[in-house]
N, C-alpha and C. Protein backbone atom coordinates (compact mmCIF):
# COMPACT_ATOMS: atom_id res chain seq x y z
N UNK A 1 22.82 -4.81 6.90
CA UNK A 1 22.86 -4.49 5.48
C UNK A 1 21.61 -3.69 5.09
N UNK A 2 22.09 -2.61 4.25
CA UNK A 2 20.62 -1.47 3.83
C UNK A 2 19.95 -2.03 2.87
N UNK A 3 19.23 -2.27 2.43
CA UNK A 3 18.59 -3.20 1.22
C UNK A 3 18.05 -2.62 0.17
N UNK A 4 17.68 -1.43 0.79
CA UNK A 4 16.89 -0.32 -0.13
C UNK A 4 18.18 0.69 -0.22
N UNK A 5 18.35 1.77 -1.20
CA UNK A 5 19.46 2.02 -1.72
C UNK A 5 19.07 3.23 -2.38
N UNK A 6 20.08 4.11 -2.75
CA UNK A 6 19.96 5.59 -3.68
C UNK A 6 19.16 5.03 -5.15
N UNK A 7 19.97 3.82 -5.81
CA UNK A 7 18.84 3.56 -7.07
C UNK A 7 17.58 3.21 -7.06
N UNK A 8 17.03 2.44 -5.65
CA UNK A 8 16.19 2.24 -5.78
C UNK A 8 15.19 3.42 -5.96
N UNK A 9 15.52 4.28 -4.86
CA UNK A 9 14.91 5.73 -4.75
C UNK A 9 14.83 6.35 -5.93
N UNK A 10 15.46 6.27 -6.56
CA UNK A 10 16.22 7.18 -8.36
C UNK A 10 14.78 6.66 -9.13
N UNK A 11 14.23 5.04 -9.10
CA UNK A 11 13.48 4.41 -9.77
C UNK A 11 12.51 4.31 -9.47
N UNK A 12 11.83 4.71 -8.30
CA UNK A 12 10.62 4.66 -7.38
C UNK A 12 9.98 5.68 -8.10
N UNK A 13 9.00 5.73 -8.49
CA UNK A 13 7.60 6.66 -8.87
C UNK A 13 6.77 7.25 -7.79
N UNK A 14 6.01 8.14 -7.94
CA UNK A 14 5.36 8.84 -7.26
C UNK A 14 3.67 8.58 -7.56
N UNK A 15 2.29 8.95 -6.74
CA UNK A 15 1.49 8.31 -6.90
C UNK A 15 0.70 8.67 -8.19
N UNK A 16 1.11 9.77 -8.94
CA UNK A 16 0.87 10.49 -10.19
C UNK A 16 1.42 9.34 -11.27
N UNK A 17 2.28 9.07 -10.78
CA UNK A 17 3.29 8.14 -12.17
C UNK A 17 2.25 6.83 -11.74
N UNK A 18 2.24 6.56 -10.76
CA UNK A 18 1.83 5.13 -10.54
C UNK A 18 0.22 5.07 -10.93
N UNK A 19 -0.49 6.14 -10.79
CA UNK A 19 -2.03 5.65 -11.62
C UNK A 19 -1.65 5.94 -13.10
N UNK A 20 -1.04 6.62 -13.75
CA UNK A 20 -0.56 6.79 -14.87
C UNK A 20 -0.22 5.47 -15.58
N UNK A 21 0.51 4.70 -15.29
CA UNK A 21 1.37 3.23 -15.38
C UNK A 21 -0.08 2.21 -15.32
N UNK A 22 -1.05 2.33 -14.53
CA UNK A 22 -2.44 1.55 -14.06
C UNK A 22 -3.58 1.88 -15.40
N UNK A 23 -3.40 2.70 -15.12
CA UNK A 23 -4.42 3.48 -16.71
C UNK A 23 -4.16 3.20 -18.12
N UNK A 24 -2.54 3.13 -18.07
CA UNK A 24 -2.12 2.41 -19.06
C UNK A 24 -2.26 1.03 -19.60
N UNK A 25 -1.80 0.45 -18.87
CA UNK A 25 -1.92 -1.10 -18.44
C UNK A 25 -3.52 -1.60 -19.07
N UNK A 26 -4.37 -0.56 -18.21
CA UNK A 26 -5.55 -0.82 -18.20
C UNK A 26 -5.93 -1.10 -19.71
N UNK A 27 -5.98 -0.18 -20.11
CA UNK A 27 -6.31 0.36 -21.63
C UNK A 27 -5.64 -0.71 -22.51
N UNK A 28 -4.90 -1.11 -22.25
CA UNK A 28 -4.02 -2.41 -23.46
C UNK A 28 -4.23 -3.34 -22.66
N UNK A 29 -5.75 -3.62 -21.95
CA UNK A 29 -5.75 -5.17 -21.31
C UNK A 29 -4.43 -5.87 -20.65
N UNK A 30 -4.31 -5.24 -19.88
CA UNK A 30 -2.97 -5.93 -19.29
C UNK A 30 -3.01 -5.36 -18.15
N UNK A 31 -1.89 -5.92 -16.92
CA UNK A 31 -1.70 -6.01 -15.48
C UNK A 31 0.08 -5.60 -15.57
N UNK A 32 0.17 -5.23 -14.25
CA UNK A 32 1.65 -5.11 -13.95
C UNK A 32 2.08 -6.28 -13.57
N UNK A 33 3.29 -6.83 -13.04
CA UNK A 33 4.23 -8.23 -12.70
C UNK A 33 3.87 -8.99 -13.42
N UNK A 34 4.05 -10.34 -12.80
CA UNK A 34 4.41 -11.25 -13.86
C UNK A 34 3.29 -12.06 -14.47
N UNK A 35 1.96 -11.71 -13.55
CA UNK A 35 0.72 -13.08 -13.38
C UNK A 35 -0.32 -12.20 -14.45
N UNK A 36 -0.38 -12.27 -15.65
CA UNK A 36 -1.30 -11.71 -16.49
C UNK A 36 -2.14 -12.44 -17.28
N UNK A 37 -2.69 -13.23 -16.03
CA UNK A 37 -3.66 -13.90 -15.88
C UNK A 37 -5.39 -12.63 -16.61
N UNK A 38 -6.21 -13.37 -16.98
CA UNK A 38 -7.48 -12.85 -16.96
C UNK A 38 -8.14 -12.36 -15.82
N UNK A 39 -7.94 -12.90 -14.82
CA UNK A 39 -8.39 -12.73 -12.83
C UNK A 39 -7.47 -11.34 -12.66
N UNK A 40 -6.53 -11.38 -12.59
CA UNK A 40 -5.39 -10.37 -12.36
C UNK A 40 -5.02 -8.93 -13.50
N UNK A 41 -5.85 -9.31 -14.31
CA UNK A 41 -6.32 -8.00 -15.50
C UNK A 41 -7.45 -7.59 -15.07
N UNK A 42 -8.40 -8.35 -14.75
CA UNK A 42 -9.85 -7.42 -14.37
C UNK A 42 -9.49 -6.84 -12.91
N UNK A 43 -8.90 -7.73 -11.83
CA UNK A 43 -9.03 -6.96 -10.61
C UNK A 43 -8.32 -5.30 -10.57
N UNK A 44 -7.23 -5.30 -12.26
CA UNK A 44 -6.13 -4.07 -12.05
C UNK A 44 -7.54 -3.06 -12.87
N UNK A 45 -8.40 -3.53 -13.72
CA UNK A 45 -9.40 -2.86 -13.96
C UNK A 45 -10.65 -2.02 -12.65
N UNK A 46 -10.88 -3.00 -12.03
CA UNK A 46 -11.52 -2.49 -10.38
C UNK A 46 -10.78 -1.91 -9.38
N UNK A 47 -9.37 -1.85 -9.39
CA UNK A 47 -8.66 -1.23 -8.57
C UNK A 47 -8.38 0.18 -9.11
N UNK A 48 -8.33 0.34 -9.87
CA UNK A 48 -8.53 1.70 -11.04
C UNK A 48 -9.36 2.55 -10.81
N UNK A 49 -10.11 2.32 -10.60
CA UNK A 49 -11.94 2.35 -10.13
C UNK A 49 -11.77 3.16 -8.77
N UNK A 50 -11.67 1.74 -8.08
CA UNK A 50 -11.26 2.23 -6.51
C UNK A 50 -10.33 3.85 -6.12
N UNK A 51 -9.25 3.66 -6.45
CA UNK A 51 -8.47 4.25 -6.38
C UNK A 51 -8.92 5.90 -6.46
N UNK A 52 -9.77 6.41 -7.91
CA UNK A 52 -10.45 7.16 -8.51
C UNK A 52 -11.66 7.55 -7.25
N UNK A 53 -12.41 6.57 -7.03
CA UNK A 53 -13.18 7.00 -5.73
C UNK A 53 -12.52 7.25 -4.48
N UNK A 54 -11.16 6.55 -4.16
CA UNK A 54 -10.97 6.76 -2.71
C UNK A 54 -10.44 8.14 -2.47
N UNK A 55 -9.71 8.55 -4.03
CA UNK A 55 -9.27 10.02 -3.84
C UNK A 55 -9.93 11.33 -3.64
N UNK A 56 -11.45 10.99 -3.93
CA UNK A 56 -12.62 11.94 -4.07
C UNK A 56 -13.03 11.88 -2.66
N UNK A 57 -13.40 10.60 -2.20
CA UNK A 57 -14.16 10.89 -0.91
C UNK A 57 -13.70 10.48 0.69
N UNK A 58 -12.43 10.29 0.34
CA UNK A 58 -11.60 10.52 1.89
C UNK A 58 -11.17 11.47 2.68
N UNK A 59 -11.47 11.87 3.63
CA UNK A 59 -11.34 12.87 4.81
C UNK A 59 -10.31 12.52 5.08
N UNK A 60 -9.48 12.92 5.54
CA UNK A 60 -8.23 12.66 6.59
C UNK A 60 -8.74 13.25 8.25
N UNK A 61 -8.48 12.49 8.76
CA UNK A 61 -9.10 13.11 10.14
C UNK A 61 -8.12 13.77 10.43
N UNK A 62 -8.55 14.82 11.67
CA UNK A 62 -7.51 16.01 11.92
C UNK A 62 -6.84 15.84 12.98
N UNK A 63 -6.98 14.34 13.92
CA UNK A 63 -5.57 14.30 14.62
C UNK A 63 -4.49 13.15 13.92
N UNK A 64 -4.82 12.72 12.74
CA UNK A 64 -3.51 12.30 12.01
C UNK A 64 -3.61 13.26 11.06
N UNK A 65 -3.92 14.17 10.62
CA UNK A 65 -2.94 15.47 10.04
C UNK A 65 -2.07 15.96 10.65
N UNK A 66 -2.45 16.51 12.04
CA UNK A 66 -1.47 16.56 13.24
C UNK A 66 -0.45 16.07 13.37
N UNK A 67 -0.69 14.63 13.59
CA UNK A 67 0.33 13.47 13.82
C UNK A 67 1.47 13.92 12.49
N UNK A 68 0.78 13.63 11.39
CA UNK A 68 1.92 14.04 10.35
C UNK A 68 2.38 15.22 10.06
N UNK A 69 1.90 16.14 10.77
CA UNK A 69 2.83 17.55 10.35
C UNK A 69 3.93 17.97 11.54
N UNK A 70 4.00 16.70 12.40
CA UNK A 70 4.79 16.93 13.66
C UNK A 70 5.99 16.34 13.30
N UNK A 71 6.37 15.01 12.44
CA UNK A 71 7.11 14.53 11.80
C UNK A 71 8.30 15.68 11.35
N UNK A 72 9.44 15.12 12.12
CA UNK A 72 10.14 16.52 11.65
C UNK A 72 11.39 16.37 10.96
N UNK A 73 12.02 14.60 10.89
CA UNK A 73 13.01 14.08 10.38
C UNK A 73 12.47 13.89 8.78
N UNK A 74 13.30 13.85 7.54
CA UNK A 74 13.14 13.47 6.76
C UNK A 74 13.02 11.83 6.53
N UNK A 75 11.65 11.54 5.64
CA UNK A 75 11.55 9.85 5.38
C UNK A 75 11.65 9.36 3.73
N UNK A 76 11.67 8.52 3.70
CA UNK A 76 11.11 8.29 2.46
C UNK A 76 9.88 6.99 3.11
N UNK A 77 8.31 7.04 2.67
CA UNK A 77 7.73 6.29 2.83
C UNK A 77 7.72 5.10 1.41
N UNK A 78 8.51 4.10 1.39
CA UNK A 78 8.40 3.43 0.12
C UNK A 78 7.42 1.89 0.44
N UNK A 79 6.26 2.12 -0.85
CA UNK A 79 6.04 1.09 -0.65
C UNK A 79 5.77 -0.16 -2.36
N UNK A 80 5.88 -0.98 -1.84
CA UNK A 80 5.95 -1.91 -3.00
C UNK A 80 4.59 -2.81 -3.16
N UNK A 81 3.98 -2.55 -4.28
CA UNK A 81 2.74 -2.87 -4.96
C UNK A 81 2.38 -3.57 -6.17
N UNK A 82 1.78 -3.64 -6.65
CA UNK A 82 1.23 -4.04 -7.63
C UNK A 82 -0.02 -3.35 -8.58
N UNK A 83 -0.41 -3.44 -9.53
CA UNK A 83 -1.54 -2.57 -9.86
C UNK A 83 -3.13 -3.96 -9.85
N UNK A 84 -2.68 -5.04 -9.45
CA UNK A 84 -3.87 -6.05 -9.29
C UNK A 84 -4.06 -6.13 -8.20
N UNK A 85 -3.09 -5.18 -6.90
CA UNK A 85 -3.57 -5.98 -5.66
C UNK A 85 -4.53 -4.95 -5.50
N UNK A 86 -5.74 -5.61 -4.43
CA UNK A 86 -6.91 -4.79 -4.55
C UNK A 86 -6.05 -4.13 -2.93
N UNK A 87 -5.65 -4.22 -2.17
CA UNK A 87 -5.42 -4.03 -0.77
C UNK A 87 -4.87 -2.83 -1.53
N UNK A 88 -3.82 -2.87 -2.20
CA UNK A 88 -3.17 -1.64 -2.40
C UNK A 88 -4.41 -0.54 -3.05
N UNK A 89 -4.86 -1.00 -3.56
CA UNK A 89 -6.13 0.13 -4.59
C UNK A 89 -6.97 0.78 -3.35
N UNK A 90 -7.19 0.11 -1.99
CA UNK A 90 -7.96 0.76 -1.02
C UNK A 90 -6.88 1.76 -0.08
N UNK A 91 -5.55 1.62 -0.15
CA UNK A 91 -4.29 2.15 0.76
C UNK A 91 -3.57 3.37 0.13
N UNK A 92 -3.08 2.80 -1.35
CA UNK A 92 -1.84 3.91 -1.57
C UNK A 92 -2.95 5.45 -1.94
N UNK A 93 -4.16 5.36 -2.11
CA UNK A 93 -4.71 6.81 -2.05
C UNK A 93 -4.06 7.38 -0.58
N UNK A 94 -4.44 6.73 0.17
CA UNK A 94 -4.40 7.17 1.78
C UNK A 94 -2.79 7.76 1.75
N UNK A 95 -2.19 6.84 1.47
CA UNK A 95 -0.19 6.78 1.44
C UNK A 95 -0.07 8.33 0.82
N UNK A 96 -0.99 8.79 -0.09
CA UNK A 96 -0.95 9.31 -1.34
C UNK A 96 -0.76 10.97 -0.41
N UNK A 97 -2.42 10.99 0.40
CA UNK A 97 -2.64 11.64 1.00
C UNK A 97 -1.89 12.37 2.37
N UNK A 98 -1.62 11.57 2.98
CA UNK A 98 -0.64 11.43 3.94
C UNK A 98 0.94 12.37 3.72
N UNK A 99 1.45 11.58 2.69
CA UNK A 99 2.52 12.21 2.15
C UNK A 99 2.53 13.68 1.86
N UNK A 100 1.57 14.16 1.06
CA UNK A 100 1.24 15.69 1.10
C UNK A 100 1.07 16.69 2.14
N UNK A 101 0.82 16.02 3.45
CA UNK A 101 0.41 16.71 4.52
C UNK A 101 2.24 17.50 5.22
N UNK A 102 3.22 16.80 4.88
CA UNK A 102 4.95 16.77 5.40
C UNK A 102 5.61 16.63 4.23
N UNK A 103 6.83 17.75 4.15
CA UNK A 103 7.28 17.76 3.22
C UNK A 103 8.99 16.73 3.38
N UNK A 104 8.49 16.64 4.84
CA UNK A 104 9.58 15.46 5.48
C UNK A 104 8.99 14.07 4.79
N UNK A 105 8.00 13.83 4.65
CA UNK A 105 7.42 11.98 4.04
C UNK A 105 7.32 12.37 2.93
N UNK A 106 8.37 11.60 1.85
CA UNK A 106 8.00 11.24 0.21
C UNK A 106 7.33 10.30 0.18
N UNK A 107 6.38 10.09 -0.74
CA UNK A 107 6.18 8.43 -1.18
C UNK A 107 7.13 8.45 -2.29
N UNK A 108 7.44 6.88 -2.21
CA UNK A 108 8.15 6.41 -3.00
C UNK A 108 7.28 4.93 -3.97
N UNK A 109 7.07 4.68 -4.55
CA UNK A 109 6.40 3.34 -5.26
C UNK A 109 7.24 2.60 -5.91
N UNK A 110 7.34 1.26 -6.15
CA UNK A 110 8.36 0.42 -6.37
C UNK A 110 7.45 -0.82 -7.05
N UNK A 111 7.33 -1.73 -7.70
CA UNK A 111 6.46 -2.94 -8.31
C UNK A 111 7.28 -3.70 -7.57
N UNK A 112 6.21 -4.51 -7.25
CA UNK A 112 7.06 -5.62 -6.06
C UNK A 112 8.08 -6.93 -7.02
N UNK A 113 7.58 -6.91 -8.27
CA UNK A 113 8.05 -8.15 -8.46
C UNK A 113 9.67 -8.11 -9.31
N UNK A 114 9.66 -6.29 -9.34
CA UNK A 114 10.98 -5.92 -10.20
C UNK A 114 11.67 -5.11 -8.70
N UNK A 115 11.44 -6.03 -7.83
CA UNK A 115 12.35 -5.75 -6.69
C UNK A 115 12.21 -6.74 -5.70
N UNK A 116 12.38 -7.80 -6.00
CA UNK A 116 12.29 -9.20 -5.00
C UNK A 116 12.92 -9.12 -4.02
N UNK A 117 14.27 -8.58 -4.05
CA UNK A 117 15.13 -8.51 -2.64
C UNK A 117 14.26 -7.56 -1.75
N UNK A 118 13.91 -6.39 -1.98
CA UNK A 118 13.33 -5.83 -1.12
C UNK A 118 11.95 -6.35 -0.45
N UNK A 119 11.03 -7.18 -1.26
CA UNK A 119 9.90 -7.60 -0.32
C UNK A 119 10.57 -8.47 0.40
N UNK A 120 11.70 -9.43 -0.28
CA UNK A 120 12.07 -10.66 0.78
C UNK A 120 12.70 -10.61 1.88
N UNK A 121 13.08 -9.49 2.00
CA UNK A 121 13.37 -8.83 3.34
C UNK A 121 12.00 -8.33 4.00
N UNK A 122 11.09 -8.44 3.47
CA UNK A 122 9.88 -7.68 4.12
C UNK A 122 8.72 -8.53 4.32
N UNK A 123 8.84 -9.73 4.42
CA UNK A 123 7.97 -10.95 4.12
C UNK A 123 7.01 -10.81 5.36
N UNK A 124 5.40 -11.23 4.97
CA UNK A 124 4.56 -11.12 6.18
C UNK A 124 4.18 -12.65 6.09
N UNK A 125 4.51 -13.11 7.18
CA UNK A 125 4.04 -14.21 7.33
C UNK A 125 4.62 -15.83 6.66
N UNK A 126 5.82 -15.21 5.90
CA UNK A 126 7.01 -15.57 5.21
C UNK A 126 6.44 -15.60 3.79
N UNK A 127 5.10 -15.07 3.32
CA UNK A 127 4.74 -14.35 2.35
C UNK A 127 5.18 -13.05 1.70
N UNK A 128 5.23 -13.05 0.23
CA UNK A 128 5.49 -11.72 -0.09
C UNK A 128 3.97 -10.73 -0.29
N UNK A 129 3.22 -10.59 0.78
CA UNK A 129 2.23 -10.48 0.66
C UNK A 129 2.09 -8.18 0.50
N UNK A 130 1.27 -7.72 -0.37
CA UNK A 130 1.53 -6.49 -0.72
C UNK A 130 0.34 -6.04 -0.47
N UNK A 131 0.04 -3.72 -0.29
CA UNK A 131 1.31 -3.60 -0.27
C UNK A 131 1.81 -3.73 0.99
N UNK A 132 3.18 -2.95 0.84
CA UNK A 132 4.24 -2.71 1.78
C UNK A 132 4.60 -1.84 2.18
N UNK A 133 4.92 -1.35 3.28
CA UNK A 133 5.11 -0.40 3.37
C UNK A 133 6.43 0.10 4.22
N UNK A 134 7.64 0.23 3.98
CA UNK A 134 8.96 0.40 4.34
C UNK A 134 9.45 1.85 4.55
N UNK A 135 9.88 2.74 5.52
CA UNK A 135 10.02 3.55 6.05
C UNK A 135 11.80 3.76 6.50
N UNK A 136 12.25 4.21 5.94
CA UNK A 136 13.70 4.77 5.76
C UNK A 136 14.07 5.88 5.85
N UNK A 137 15.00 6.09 6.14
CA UNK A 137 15.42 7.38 6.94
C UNK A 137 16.33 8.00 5.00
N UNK A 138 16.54 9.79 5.40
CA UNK A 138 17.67 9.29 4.26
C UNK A 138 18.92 8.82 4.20
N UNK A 139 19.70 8.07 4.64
CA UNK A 139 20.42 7.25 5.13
C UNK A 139 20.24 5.91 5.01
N UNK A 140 19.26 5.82 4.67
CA UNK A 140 18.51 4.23 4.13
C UNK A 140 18.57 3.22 4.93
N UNK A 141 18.50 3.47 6.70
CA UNK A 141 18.22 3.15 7.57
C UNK A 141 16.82 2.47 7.66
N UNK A 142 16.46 1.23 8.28
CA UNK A 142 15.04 0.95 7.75
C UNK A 142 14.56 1.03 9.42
N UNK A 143 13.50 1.99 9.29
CA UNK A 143 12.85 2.65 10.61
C UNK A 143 11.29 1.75 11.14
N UNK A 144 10.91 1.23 10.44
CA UNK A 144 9.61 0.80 10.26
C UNK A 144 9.11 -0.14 9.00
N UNK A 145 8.08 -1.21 9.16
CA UNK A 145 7.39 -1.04 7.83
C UNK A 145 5.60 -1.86 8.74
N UNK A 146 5.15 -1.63 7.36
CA UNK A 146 3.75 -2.10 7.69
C UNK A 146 2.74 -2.34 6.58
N UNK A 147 2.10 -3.24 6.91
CA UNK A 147 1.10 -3.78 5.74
C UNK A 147 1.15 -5.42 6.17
N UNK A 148 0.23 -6.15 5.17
CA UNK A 148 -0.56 -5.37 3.87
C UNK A 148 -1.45 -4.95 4.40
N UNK A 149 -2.51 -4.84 5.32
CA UNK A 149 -3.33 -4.17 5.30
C UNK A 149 -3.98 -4.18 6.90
N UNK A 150 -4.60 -3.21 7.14
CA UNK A 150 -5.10 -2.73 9.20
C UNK A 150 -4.81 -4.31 9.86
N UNK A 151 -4.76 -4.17 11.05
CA UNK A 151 -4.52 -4.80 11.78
C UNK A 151 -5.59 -5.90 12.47
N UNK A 152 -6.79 -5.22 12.42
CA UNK A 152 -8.37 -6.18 12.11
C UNK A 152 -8.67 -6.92 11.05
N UNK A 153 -8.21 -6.14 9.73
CA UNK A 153 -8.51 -6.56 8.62
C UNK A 153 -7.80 -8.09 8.48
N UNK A 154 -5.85 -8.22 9.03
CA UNK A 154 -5.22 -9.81 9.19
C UNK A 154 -5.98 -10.03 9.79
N UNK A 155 -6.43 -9.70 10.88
CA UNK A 155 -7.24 -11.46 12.13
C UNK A 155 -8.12 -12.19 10.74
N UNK A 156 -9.14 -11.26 10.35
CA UNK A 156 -10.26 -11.44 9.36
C UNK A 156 -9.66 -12.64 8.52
N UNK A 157 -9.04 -12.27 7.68
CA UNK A 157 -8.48 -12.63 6.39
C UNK A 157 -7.91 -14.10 6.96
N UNK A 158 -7.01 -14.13 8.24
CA UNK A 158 -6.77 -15.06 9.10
C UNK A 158 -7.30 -16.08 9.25
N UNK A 159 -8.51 -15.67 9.75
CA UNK A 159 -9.79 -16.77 10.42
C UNK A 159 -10.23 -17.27 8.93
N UNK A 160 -10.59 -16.34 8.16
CA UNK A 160 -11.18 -17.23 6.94
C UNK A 160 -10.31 -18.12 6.10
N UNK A 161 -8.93 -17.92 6.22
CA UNK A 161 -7.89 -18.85 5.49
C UNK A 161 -8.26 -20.13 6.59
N UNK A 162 -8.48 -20.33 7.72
CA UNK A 162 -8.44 -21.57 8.22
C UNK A 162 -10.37 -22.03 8.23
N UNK A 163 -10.72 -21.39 7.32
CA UNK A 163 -12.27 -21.93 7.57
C UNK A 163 -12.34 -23.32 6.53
N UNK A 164 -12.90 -24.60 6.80
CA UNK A 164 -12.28 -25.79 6.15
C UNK A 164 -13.35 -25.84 5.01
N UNK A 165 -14.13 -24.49 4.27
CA UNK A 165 -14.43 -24.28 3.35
C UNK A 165 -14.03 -23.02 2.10
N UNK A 166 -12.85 -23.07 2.94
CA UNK A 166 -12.19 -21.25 2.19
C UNK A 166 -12.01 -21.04 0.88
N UNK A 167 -12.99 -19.48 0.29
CA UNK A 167 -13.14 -19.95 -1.02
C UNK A 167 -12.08 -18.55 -1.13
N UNK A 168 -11.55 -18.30 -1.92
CA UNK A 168 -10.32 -17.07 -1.99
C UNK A 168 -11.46 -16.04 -2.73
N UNK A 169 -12.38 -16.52 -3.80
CA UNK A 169 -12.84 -15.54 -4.27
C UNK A 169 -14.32 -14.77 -2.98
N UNK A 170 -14.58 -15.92 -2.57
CA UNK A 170 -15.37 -14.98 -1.25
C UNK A 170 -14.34 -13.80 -0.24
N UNK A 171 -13.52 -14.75 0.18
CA UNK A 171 -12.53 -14.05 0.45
C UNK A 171 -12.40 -12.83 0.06
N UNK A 172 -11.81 -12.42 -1.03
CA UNK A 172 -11.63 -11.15 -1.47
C UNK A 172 -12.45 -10.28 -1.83
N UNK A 173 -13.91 -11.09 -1.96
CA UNK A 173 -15.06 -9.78 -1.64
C UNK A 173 -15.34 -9.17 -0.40
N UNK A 174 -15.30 -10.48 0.84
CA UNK A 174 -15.38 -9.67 2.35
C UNK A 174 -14.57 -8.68 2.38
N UNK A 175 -13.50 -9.11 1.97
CA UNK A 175 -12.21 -7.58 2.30
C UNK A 175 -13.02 -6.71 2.03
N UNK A 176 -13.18 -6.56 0.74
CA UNK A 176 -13.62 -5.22 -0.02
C UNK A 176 -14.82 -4.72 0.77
N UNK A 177 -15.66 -6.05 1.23
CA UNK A 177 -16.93 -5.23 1.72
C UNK A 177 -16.16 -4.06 2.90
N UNK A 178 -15.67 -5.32 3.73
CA UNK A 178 -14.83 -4.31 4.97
C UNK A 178 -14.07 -3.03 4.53
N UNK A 179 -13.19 -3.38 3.83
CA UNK A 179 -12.77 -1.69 3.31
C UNK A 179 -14.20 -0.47 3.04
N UNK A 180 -14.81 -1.31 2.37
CA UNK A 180 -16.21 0.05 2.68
C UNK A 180 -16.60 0.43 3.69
N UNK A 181 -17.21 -0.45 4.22
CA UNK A 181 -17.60 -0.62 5.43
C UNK A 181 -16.72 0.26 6.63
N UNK A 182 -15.41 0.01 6.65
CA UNK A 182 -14.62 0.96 7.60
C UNK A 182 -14.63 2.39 7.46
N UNK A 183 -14.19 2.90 5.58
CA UNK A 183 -13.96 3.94 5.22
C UNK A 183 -12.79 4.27 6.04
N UNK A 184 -11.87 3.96 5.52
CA UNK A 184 -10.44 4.26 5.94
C UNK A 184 -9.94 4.35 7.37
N UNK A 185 -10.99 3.85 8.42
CA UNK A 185 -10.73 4.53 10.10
C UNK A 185 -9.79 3.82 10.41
N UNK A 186 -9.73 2.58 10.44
CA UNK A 186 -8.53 1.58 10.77
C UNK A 186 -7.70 2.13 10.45
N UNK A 187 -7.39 2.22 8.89
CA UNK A 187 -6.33 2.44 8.56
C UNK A 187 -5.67 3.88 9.00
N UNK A 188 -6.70 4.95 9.09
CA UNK A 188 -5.89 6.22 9.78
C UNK A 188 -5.88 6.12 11.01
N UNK A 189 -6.21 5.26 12.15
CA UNK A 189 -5.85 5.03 13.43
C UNK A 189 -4.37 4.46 13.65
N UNK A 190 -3.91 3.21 12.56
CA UNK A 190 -2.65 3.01 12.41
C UNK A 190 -1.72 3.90 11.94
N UNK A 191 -2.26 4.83 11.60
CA UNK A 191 -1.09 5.73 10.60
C UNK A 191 -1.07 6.93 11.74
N UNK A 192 -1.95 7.13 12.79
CA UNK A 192 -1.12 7.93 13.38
C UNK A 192 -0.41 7.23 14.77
N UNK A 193 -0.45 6.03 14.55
CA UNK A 193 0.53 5.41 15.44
C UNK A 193 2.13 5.25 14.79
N UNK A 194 1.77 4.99 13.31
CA UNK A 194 2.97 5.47 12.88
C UNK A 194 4.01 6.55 12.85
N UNK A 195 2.85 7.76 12.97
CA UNK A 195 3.26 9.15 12.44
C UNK A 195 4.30 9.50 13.96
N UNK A 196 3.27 8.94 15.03
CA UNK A 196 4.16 9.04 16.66
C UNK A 196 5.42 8.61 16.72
N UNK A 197 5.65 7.45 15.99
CA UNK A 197 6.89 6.64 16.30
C UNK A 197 7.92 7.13 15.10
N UNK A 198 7.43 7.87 14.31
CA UNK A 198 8.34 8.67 13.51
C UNK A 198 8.67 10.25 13.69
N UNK A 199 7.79 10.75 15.01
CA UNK A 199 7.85 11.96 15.16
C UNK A 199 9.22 12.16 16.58
């Protein structure tokens, strides 16, 4: 069964619409989905932020430009987010970027929580954990997906969920440190393992 579908595609935003929708949000104190919590309004305030810097000072290295201009089937890269998750505020620039390089990869953007069937088919860890990242043919064939975030970055996040003092808000500053700290390499080392298995 295809799960993802022509409407969904019809309703999916692009990464222009989607900081647009964040900026908004922002400005009337408020968050996207359902948790509009005070915690989950400021983090969509710092991810705002993020986002704004990652677009200014990311390189794309030049053998995953490669990788993605070899891509020769049409995709849709859809992924499903949130505007509080910070994982996504360090990624969909990259997604953003990526996509521009092939006129074969759309991004597609989707809010995870006004599309439940689709993360629950996409569950990490039997979490709906974001973002996501789902890879479909046009035919709505599902080719791939990946997330939430590098493949070093789970062990990390891993080990500290079983530390028998785990505080979530430390937690989510290490990430962030690490996302600096890397400057996107992880993540464009995975993406041209992707770009191979789609080329």
């Amino acid at each position: 069964m295809k799960i993802i579908n022509q409407s969904h595609i019809n309703k999916a935003i692009n990464y222009d619409e989607y900081k647009n929708i964040v900026t908004n949000l922002v400005q009337r104190g408020k968050t996207s989905g359902d948790d509009q919590s005070p915690e989950m309004i400021e983090y969509s305030k710092m991810n705002y932020h993020r986002m704004n810097r990652l677009e200014k000072t990311t390189i794309l290295n030049d053998n995953l430009i490669e990788a993605f201009k070899k891509i020769s089937i049409k995709y849709y890269l859809v992924v499903l987010t949130e505007a509080w998750c910070g994982d996504a505020a360090q990624i969909l620039p990259i997604f953003d970027k990526l996509s521009q390089i092939n006129p074969n990869t759309e991004l597609k953007i989707l809010f995870r929580d006004e599309n439940l069937e689709i993360i629950d088919d996409n569950l990490t860890n039997g979490t709906r954990s974001i973002p996501k990242l789902i890879v479909i043919d046009e035919d709505f064939n599902k080719i791939t997906s990946w997330g939430p975030r590098p493949q070093v970055l789970n062990q990390l996040v891993a080990q500290m969920k079983k530390k028998p003092d785990f505080n979530k808000e430390e937690m989510i500053k290490e990430i962030q440190i690490w996302y600096n700290q890397d400057n996107t390499q992880e993540l464009q080392k995975e993406f041209i393992e992707l770009a191979e298995l789609l080329s």
